[in-house]
Structures are given as structure tokens and as C-alpha cells.
Protein backbone atom coordinates (compact mmCIF):
# COMPACT_ATOMS: atom_id res chain seq x y z
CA UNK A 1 126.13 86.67 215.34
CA UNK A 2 123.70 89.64 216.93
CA UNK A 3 124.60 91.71 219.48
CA UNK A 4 121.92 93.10 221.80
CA UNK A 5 123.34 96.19 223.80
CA UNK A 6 121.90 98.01 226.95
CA UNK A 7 123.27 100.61 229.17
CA UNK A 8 123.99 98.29 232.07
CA UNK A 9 125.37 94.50 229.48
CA UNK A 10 125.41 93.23 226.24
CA UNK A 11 124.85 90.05 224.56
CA UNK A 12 125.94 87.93 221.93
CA UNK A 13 124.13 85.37 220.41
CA UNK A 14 125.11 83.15 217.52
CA UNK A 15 122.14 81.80 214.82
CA UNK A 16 124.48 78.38 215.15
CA UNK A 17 122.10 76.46 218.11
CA UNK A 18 120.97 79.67 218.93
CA UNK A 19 123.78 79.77 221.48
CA UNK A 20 124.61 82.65 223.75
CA UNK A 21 128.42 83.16 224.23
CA UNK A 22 129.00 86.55 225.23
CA UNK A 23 127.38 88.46 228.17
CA UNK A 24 129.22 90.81 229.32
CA UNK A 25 128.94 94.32 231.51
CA UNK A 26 128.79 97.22 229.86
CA UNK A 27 131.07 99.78 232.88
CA UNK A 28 134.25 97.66 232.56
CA UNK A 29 133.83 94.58 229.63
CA UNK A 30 133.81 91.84 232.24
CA UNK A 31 132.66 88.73 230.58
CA UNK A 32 130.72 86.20 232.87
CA UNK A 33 129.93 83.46 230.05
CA UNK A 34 132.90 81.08 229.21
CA UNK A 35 134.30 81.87 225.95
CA UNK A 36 134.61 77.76 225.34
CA UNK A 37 138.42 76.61 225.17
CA UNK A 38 137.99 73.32 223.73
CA UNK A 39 140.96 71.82 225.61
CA UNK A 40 137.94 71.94 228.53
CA UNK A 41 134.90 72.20 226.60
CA UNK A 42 133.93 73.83 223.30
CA UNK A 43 130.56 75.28 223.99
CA UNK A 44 129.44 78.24 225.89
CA UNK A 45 125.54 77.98 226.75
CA UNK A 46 123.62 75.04 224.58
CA UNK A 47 120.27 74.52 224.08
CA UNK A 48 119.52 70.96 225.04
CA UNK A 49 115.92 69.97 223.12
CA UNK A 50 114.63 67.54 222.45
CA UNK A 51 116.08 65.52 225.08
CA UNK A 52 118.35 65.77 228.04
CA UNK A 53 120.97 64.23 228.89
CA UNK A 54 121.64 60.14 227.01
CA UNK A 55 119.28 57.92 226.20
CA UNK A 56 119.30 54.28 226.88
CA UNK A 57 120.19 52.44 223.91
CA UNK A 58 117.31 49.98 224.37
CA UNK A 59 114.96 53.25 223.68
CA UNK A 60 113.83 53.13 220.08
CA UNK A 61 115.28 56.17 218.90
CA UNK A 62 118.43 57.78 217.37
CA UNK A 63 118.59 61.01 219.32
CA UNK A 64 122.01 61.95 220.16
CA UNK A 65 123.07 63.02 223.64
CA UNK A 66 120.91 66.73 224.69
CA UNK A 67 119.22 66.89 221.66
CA UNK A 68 119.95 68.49 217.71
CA UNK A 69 118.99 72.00 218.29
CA UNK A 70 122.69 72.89 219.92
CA UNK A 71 124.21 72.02 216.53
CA UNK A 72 121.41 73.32 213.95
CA UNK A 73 121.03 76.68 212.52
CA UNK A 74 117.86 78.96 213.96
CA UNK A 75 116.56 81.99 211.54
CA UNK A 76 116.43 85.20 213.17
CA UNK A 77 112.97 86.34 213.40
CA UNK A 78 112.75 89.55 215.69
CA UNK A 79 115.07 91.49 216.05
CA UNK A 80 116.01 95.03 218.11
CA UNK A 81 118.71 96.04 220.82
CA UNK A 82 117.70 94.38 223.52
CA UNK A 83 115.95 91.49 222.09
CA UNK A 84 116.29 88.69 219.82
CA UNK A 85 113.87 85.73 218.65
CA UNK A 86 115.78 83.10 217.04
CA UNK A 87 113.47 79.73 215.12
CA UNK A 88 114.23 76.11 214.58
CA UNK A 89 111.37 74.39 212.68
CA UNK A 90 110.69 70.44 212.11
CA UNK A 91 112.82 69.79 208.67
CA UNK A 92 113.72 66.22 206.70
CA UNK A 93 116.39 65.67 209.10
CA UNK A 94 114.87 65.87 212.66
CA UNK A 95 112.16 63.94 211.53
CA UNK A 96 114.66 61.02 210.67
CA UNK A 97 115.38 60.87 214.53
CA UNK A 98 112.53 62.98 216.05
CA UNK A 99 109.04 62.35 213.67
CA UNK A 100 107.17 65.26 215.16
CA UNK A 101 106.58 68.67 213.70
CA UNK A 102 107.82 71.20 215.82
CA UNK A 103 108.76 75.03 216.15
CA UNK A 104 111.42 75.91 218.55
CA UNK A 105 111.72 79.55 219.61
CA UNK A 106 114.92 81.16 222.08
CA UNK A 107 113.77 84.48 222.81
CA UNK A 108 116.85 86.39 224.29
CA UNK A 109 115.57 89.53 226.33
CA UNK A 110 117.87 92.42 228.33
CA UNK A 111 116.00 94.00 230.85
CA UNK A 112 118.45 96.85 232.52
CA UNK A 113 120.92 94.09 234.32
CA UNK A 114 119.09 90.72 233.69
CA UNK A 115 119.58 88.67 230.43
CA UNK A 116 116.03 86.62 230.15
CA UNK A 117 116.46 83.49 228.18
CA UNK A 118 112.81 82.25 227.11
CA UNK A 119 111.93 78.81 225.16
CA UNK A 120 109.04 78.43 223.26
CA UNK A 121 108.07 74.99 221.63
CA UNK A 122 104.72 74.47 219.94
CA UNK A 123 103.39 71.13 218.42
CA UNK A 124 102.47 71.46 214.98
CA UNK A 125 101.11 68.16 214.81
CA UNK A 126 97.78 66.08 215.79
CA UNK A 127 99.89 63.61 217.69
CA UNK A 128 101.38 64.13 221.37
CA UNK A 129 104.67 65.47 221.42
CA UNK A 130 107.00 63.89 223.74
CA UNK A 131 110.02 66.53 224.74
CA UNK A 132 112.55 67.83 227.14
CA UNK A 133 114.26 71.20 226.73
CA UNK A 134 117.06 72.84 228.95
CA UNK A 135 120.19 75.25 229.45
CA UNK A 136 123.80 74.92 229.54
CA UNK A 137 125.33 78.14 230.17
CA UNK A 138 128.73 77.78 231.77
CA UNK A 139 129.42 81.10 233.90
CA UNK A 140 133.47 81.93 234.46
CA UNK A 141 134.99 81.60 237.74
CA UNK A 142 138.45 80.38 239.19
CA UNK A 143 136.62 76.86 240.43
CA UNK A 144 140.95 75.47 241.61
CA UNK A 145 141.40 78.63 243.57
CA UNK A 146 138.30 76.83 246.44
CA UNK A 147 136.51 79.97 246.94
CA UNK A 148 133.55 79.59 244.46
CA UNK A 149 130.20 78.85 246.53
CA UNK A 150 127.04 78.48 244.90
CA UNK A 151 124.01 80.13 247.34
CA UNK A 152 120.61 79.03 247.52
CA UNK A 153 117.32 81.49 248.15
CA UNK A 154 116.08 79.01 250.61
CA UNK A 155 117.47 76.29 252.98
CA UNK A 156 117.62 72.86 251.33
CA UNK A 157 118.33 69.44 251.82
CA UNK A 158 120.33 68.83 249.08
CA UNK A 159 120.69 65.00 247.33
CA UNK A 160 121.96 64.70 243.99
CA UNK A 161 120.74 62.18 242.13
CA UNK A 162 123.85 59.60 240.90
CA UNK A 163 125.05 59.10 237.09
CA UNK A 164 126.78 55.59 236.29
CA UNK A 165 129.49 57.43 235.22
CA UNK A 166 130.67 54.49 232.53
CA UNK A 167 126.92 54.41 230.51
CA UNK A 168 126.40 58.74 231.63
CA UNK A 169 123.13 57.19 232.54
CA UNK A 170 121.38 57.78 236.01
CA UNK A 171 122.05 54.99 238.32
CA UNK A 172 118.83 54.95 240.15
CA UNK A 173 120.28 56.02 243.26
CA UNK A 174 120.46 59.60 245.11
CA UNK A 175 123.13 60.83 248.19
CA UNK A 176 123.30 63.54 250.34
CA UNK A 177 125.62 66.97 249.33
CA UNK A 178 127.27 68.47 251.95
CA UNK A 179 126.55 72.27 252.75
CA UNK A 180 127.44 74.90 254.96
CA UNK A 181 123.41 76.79 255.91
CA UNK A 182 122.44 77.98 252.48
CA UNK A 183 125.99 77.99 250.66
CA UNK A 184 127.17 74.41 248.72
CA UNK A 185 131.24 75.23 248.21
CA UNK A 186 132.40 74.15 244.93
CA UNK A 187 136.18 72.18 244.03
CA UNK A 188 137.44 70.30 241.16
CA UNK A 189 136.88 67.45 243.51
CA UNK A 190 132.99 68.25 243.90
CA UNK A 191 132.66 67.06 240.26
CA UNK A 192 134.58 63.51 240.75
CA UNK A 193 130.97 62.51 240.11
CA UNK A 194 130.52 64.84 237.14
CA UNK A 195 127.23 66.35 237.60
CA UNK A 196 124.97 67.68 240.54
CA UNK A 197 121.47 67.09 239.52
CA UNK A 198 119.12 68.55 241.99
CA UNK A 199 114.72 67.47 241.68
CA UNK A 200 112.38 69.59 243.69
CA UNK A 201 114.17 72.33 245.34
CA UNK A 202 112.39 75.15 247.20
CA UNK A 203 114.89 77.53 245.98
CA UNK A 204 113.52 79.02 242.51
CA UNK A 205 117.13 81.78 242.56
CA UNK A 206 120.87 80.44 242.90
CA UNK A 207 123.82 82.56 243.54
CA UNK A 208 126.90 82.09 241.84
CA UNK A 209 129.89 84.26 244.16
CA UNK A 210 133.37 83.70 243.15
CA UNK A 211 135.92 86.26 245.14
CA UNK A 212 138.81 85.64 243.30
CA UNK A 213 137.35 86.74 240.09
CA UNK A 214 134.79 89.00 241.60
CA UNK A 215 132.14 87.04 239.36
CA UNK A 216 128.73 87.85 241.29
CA UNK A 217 125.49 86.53 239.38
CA UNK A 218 122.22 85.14 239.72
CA UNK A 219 120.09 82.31 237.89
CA UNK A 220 116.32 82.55 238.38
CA UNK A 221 114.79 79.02 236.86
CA UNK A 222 111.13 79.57 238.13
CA UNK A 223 109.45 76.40 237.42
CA UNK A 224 111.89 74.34 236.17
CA UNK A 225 111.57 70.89 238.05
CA UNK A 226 115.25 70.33 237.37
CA UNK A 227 118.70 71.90 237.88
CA UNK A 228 121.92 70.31 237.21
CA UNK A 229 125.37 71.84 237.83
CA UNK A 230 128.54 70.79 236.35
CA UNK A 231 132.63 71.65 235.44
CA UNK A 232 134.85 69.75 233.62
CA UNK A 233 137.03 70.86 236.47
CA UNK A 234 137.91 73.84 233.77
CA UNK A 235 137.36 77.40 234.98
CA UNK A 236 133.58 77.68 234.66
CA UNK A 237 130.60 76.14 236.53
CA UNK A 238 127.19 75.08 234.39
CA UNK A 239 124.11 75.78 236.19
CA UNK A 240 121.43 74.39 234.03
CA UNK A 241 117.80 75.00 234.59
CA UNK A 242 115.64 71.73 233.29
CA UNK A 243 112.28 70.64 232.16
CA UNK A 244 114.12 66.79 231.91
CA UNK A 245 116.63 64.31 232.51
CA UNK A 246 118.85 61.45 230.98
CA UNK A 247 117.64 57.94 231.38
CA UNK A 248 118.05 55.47 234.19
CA UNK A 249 119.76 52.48 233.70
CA UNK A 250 117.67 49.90 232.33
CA UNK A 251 115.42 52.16 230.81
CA UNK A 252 113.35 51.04 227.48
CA UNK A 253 110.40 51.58 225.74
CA UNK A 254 109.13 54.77 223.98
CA UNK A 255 110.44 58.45 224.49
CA UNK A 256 106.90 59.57 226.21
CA UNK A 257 107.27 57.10 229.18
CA UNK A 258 110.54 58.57 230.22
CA UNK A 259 110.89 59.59 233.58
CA UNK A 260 110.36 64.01 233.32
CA UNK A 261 109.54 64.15 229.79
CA UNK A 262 107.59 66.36 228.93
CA UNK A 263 104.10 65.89 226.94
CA UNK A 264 102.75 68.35 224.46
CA UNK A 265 99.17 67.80 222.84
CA UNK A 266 98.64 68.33 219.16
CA UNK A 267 98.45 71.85 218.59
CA UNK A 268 99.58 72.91 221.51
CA UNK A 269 102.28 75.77 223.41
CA UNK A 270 105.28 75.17 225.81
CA UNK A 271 106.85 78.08 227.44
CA UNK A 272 109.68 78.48 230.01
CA UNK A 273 111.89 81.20 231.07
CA UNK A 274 115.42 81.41 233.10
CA UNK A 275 117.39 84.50 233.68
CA UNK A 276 120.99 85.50 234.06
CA UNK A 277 121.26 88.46 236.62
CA UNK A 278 124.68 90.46 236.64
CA UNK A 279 125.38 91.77 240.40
């Protein structure tokens, strides 16, 4: 575990998937990440690489659902009070199911309020790099109690896009979500469909409010082309930033045509950042 520290949070990170499970404000201990009961869910933030969400099983690969890096141990590479670099590098195993050579970095950042959460994935190899990389990190709230509303910076139009719920694949097919101006309400009931996966939003800042628990944060995802948001109907809502998604039914054929993967030439740099703001 490492504990970064600040006069306003702190953080706790474990070297096991390089997982954050711990932020918490410094003036009264109030803990906004879920501390992963597994009668709802044993996790608290994952790193999904290098996929997202299931693969078709007629794609000719053994990658598990999200990805290996959740469940491998990263080496510590930098480390000081307010920030941590943690490294997962290409080894006999991943290239069993995953034949590229790789170097994933999670660079965990406080700055005064904000906990920045940076990936870093560089290509080792000559050959293109086919990849998706994403996070998980489920915030606390009381979703049963009905007051939990998720606000967006800008006025959308929202459609999810649909999972078959019996193959967790997408379906191929999108519907409207209801909301109120800006503000999409959030029930157990809202995830009868399991997850809200949103493509293209103008809104790069989301606002999780929850009255009951007085749980006030925001998620910046600047440039992520994906965000999905999910509950096991437990007390905590995901809202997961994405460079990716899981495969449509009746997807085949090899990991780089996927619809959103992401392509990195031999040699070359990936970089992405998200951030968890305390209000």
C-alpha cells in the first residue's frame, strides 16, 4: 500500500492492479471511494487495460473480461507525498494472451483537492499495438435513498448504447435516457440494464451530488471518447472514463479491428488523464 497525503485529502493506492481504494478528506476522514464489500462487488477503482469490457468469443484471443492489469502486481517507481508512479511491464504471461511488449504506467497525482489519475502505455515493440485502457472507480453514495443525480457541464442528449445483458456484449442498438435539463437522477432501477455507456458527449466534467450522504465530487475525463456508469444497485455509482468498449454481438476477427480500440505504432506513447475533484 502507499499513502500520498496533502493538506486538503489523502490517497491510498495498492501495488495489487495499481488500484486506488482510499481517497478520503483530510478536515473530517470522509471517504468518497467504496471500500469494496464483496457481497456487492469486491473492487474499489480497477484499471481496465488491455481491453474493455468482453470480448466476443469468435475473437482470436484469450483476454479475460477488462483486461490483466486489475489483477497483476505494478512496481513502484516514483515515489513522494503527493505522487506515486506505479509499472506493469510485458512478462511470459501477458504475452500468452496479449503478444505485445508493453509498459503500463498509473501515475497517481494530488494537487490541493483534486486526485489526478494519469495512464501511460508505450509500445516496446516494432509491431502495432492494438489496446483499450479505462477506469472503474466506484464513488459512495446512498443510490436506494433516490436522491443521487449525476450533473453534466453541458446540455446533452443522452442515448446509452444497449448491452445483451445474457452474452454482456453490446447489442448494436442505442435508446434515449431520460433527464431533467442537465441533471440524469440515478435509482437501483436505472441500472435494470446494468450499464450507461455514453459516446461523444460535449460534457468533458460530471458531477456526482448525493444529499443524503453529502458526497459532492467531480470527474474530469478530458478526451476520453467514452464514459460508462454503473451500480450493482449496491451503495456506490462507477463513473468510468474510456478510451474503449466491449464487443458487439457478432463481432470476430482480430483485436485491432474492434470498434474504439485503440492503435499504438511500434515505439510509440499513449497518454490519458482523469481526475477525481473533492467539493
Amino acid at each position: 500500500m502507499v499513502t500520498l497525503k496533502n493538506d486538503w485529502i489523502s490517497a491510498v493506492i495498492k501495488t495489487q492492479g495499481a488500484e486506488l481504494c482510499s481517497l478520503k478528506r483530510m478536515s473530517d476522514g470522509k471517504e468518497y471511494i467504496w471500500q469494496g464489500d464483496p457481497a456487492f462487488w469486491k473492487r474499489h477503482a480497477p484499471v481496465l487495460f488491455p481491453v474493455i469490457g468482453a470480448l466476443s468469443q469468435a475473437r482470436a484471443t484469450k483476454l479475460m473480461k477488462h483486461g490483466f492489469a486489475r489483477d497483476m502486481t505494478f512496481e513502484c517507481t516514483i515515489q513522494s507525498d503527493t505522487e506515486v508512479v506505479m509499472e506493469l511491464r510485458a512478462d511470459a504471461y501477458t504475452r500468452s494472451v496479449y503478444p505485445y511488449d508493453f509498459v503500463l504506467r498509473i501515475c497517481y497525482t494530488l494537487t490541493e483537492s483534486a486526485l489526478k489519475v494519469t495512464y501511460e502505455v508505450e509500445n516496446r515493440g516494432e509491431k502495432d499495438m492494438p489496446f483499450s485502457i479505462g477506469g472503474h472507480p466506484a464513488l459512495n453514495c446512498a443510490l436506494d435513498a433516490g436522491q443521487v443525480r449525476l450533473i453534466f457541464e453541458k446540455e446533452e442528449k443522452l442515448r446509452t448504447l444497449e448491452l445483451n445483458l445474457e452474452k454482456g456484449l453490446l447489442s448494436g442498438h442505442d435508446h434515449p435516457v431520460e433527464m431533467e435539463g442537465q441533471t440524469l437522477k440515478l435509482y437501483p432501477k436505472t441500472f435494470d440494464i446494468d450499464t450507461l455507456i455514453f459516446e461523444g458527449l460535449n460534457s468533458r466534467t460530471i458531477r456526482l451530488e448525493d444529499p443524503v450522504t453529502q458526497t459532492f465530487l467531480e470527474v474530469d475525463f478530458e478526451g476520453f471518447p467514452y464514459l460508462g456508469i454503473w451500480s450493482p444497485k449496491a451503495p456506490f455509482v462507477c463513473i468510468e472514463p474510456w478510451f474503449g468498449l466491449a464487443d458487439t454481438v457478432g463481432d470476430a476477427g482480430k483485436l485491432e479491428e474492434k470498434r474504439g480500440i485503440e492503435i499504438l505504432p511500434g515505439g510509440g506513447a499513449f497518454t490519458c488523464t482523469y481526475t477525481l475533484r473533492t467539493l
